[in-house]
PDB file of N, CA and C in Angstrom:
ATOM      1  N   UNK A   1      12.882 -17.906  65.049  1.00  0.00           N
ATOM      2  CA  UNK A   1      14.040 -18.753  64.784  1.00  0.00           C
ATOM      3  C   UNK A   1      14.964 -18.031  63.800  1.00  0.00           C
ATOM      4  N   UNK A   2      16.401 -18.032  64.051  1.00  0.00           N
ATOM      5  CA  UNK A   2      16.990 -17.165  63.402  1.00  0.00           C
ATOM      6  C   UNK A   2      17.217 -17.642  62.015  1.00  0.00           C
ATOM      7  N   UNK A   3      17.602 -16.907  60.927  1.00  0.00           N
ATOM      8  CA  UNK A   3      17.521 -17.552  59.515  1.00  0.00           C
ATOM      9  C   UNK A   3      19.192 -18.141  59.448  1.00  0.00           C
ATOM     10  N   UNK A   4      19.294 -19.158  59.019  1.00  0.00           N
ATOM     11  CA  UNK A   4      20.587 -20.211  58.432  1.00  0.00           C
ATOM     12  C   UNK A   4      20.944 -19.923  57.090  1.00  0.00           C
ATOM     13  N   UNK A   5      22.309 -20.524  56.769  1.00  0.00           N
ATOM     14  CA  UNK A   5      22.970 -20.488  55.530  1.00  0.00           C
ATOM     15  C   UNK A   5      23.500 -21.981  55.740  1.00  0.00           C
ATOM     16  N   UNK A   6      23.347 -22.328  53.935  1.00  0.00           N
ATOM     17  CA  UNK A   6      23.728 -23.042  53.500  1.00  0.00           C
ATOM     18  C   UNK A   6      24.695 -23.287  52.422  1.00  0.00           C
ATOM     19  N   UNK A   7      26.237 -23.903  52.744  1.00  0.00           N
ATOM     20  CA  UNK A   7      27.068 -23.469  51.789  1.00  0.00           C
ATOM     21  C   UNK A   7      27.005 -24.735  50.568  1.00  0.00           C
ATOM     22  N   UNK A   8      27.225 -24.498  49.195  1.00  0.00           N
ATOM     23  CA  UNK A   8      27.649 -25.509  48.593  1.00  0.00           C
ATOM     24  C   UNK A   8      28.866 -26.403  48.684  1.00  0.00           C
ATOM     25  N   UNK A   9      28.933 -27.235  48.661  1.00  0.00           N
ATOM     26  CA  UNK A   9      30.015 -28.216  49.378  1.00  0.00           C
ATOM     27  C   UNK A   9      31.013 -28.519  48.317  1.00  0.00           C
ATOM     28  N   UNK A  10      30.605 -28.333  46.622  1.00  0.00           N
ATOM     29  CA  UNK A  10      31.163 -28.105  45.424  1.00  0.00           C
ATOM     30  C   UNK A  10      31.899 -27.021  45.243  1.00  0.00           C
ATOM     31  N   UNK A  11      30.995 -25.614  45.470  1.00  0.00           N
ATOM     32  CA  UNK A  11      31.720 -24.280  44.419  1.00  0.00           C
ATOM     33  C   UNK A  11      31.703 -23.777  45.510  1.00  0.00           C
ATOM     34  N   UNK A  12      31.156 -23.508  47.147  1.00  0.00           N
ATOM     35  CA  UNK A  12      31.205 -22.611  47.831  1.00  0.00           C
ATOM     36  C   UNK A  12      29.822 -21.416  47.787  1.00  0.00           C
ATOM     37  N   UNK A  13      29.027 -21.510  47.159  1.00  0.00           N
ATOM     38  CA  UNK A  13      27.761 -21.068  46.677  1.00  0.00           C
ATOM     39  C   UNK A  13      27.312 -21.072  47.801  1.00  0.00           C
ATOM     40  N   UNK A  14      26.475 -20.055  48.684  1.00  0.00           N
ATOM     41  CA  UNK A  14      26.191 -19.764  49.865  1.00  0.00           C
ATOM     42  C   UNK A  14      24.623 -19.348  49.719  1.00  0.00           C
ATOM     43  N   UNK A  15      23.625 -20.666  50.150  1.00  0.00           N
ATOM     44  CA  UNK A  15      22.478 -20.124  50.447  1.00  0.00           C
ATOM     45  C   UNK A  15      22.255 -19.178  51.699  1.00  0.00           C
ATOM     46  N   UNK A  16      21.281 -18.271  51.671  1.00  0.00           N
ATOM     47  CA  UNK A  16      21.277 -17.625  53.144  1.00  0.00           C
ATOM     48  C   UNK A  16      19.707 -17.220  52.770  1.00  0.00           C
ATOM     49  N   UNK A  17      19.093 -18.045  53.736  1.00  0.00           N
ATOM     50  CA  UNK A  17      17.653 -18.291  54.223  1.00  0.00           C
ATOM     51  C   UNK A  17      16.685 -16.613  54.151  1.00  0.00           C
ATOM     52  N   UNK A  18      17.601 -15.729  54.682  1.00  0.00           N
ATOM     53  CA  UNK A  18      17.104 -14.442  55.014  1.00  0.00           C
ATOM     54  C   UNK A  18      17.401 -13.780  53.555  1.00  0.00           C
ATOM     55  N   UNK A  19      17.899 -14.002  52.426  1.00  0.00           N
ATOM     56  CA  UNK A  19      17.860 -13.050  51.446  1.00  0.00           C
ATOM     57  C   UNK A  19      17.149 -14.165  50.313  1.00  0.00           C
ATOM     58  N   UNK A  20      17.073 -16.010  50.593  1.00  0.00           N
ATOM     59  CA  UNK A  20      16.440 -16.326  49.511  1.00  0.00           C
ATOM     60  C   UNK A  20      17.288 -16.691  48.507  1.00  0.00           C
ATOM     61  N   UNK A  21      16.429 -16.316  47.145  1.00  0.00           N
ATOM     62  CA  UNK A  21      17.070 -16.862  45.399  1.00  0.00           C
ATOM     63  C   UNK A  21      16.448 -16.612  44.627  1.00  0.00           C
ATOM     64  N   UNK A  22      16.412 -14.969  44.780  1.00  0.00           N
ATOM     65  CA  UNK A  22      15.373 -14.628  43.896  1.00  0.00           C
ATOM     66  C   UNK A  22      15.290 -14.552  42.432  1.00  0.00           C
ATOM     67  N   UNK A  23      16.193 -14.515  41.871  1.00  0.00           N
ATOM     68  CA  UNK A  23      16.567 -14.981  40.735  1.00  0.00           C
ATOM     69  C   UNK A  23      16.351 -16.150  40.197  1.00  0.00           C
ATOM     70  N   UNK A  24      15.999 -17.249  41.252  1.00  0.00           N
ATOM     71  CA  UNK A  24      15.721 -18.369  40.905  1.00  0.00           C
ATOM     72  C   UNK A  24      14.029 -18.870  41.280  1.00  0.00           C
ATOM     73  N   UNK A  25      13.655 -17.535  41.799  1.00  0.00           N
ATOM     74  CA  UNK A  25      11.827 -17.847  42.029  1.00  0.00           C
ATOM     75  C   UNK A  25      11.907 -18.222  43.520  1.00  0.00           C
ATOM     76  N   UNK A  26      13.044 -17.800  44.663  1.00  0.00           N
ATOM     77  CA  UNK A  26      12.895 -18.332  45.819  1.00  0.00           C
ATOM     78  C   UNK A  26      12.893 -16.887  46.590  1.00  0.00           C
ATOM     79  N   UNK A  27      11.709 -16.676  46.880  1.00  0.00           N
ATOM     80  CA  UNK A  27      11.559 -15.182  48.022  1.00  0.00           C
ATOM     81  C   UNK A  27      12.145 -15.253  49.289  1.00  0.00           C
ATOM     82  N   UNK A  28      12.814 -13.962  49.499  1.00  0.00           N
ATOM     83  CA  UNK A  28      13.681 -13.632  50.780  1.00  0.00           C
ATOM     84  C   UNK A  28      13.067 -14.622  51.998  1.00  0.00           C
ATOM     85  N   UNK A  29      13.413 -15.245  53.045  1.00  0.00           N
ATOM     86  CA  UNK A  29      13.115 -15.386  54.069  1.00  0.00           C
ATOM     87  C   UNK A  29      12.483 -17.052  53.753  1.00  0.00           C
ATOM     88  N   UNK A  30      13.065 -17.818  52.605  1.00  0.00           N
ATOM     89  CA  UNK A  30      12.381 -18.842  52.387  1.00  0.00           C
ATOM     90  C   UNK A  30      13.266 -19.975  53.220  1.00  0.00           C
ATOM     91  N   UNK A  31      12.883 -21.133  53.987  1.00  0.00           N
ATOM     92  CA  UNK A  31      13.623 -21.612  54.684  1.00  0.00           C
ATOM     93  C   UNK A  31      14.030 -22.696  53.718  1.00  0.00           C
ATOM     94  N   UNK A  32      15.363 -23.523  54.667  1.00  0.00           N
ATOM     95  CA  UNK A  32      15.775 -24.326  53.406  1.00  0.00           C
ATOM     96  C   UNK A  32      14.588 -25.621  53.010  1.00  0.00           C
ATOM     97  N   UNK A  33      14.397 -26.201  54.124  1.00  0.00           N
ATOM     98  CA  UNK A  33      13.634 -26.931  54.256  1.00  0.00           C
ATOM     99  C   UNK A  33      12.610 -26.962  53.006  1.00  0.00           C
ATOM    100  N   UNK A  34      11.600 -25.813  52.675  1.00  0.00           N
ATOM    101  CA  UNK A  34      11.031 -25.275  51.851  1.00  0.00           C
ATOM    102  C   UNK A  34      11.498 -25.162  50.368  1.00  0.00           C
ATOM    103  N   UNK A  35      12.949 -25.229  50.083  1.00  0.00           N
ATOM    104  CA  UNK A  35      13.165 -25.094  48.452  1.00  0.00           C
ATOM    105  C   UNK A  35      13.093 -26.208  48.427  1.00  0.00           C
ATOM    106  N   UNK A  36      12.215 -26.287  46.994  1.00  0.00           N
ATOM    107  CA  UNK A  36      12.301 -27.660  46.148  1.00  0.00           C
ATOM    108  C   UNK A  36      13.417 -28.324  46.177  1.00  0.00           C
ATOM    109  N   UNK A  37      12.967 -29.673  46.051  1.00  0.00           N
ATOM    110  CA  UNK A  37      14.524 -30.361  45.912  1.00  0.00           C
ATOM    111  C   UNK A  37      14.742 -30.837  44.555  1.00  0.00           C
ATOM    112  N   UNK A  38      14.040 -29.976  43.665  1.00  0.00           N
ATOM    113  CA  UNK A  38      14.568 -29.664  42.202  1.00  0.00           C
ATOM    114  C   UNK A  38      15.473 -28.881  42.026  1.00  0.00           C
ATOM    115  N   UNK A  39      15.858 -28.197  43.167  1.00  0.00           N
ATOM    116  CA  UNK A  39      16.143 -25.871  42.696  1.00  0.00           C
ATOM    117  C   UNK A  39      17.935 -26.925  42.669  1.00  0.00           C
ATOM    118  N   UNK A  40      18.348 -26.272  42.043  1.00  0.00           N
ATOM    119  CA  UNK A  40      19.932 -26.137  41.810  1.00  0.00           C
ATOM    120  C   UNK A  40      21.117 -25.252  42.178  1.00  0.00           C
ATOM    121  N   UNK A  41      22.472 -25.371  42.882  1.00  0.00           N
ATOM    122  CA  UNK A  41      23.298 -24.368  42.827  1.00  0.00           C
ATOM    123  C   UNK A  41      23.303 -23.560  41.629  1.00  0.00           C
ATOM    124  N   UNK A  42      23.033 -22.108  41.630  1.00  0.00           N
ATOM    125  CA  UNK A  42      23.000 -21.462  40.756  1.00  0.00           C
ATOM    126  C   UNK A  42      24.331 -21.315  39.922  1.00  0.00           C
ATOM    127  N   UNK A  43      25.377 -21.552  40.549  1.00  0.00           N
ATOM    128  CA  UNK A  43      26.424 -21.492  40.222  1.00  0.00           C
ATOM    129  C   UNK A  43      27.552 -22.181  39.378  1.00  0.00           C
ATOM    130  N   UNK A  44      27.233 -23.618  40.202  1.00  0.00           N
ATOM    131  CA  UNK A  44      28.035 -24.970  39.661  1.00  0.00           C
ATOM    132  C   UNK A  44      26.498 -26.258  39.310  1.00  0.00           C
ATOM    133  N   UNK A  45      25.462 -25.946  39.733  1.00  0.00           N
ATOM    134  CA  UNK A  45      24.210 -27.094  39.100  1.00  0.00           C
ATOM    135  C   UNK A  45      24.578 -27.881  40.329  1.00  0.00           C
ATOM    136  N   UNK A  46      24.887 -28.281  41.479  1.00  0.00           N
ATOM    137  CA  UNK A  46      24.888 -29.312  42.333  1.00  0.00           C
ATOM    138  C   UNK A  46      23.660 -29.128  42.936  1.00  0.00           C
ATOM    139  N   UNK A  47      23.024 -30.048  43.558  1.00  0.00           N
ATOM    140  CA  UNK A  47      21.681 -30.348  44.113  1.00  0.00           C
ATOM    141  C   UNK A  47      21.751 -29.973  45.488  1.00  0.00           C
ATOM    142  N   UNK A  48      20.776 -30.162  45.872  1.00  0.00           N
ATOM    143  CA  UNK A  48      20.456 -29.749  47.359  1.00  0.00           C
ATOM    144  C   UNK A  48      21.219 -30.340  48.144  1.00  0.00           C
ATOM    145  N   UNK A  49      21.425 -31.615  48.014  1.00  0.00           N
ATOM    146  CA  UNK A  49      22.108 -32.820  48.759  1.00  0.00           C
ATOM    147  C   UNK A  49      23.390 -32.157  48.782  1.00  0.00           C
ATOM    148  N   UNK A  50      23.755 -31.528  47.919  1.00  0.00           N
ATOM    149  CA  UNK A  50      25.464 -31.474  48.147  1.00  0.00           C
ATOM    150  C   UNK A  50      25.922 -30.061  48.891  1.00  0.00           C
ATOM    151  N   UNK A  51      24.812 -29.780  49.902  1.00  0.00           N
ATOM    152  CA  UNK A  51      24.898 -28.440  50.623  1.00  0.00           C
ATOM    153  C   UNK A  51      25.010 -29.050  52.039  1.00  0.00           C
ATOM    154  N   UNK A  52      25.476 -28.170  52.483  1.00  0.00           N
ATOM    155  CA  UNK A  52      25.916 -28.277  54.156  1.00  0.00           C
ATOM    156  C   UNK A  52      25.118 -27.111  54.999  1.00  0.00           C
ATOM    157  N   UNK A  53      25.042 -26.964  55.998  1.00  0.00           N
ATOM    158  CA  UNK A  53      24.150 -25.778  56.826  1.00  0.00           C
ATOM    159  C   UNK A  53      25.603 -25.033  57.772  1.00  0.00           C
ATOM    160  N   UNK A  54      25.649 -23.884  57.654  1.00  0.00           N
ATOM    161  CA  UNK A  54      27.361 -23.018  58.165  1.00  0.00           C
ATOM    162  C   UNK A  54      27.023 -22.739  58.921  1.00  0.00           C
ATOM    163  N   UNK A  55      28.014 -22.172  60.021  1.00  0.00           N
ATOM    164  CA  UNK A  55      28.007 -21.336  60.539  1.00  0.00           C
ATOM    165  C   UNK A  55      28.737 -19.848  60.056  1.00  0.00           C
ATOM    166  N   UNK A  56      27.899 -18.771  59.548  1.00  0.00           N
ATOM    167  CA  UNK A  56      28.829 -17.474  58.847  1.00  0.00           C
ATOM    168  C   UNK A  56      29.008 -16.618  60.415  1.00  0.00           C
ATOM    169  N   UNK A  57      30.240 -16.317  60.206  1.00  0.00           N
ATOM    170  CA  UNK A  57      30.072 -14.885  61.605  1.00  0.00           C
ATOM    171  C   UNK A  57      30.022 -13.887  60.537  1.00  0.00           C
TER     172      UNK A  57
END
């Protein structure tokens, strides 16, 4: 299954499944499904909830 991105719907903060958050304790290839729904935009602090799933070309 191919890996997804997830943008923040606040700052624009772009999860992407295939590189992770590692900085934040989340290893490459972690799906979203899988991050805590503690973990935070690293960027602006918005929660999981306030992310959307993109389409990037």
């Amino acid at each position: 299954m191919p890996y997804k991105k997830w943008r923040c719907l606040i700052c624009d903060y772009v999860y992407d499944e295939e590189a992770g958050a590692p900085q934040d304790g989340i290893p490459p290839g972690t799906r979203w499904a899988d991050v805590p729904e503690t973990w935070t935009c690293p960027d602006c602090g918005a929660s999981k909830a306030d992310f959307q799933m993109v389409e990037i070309d």
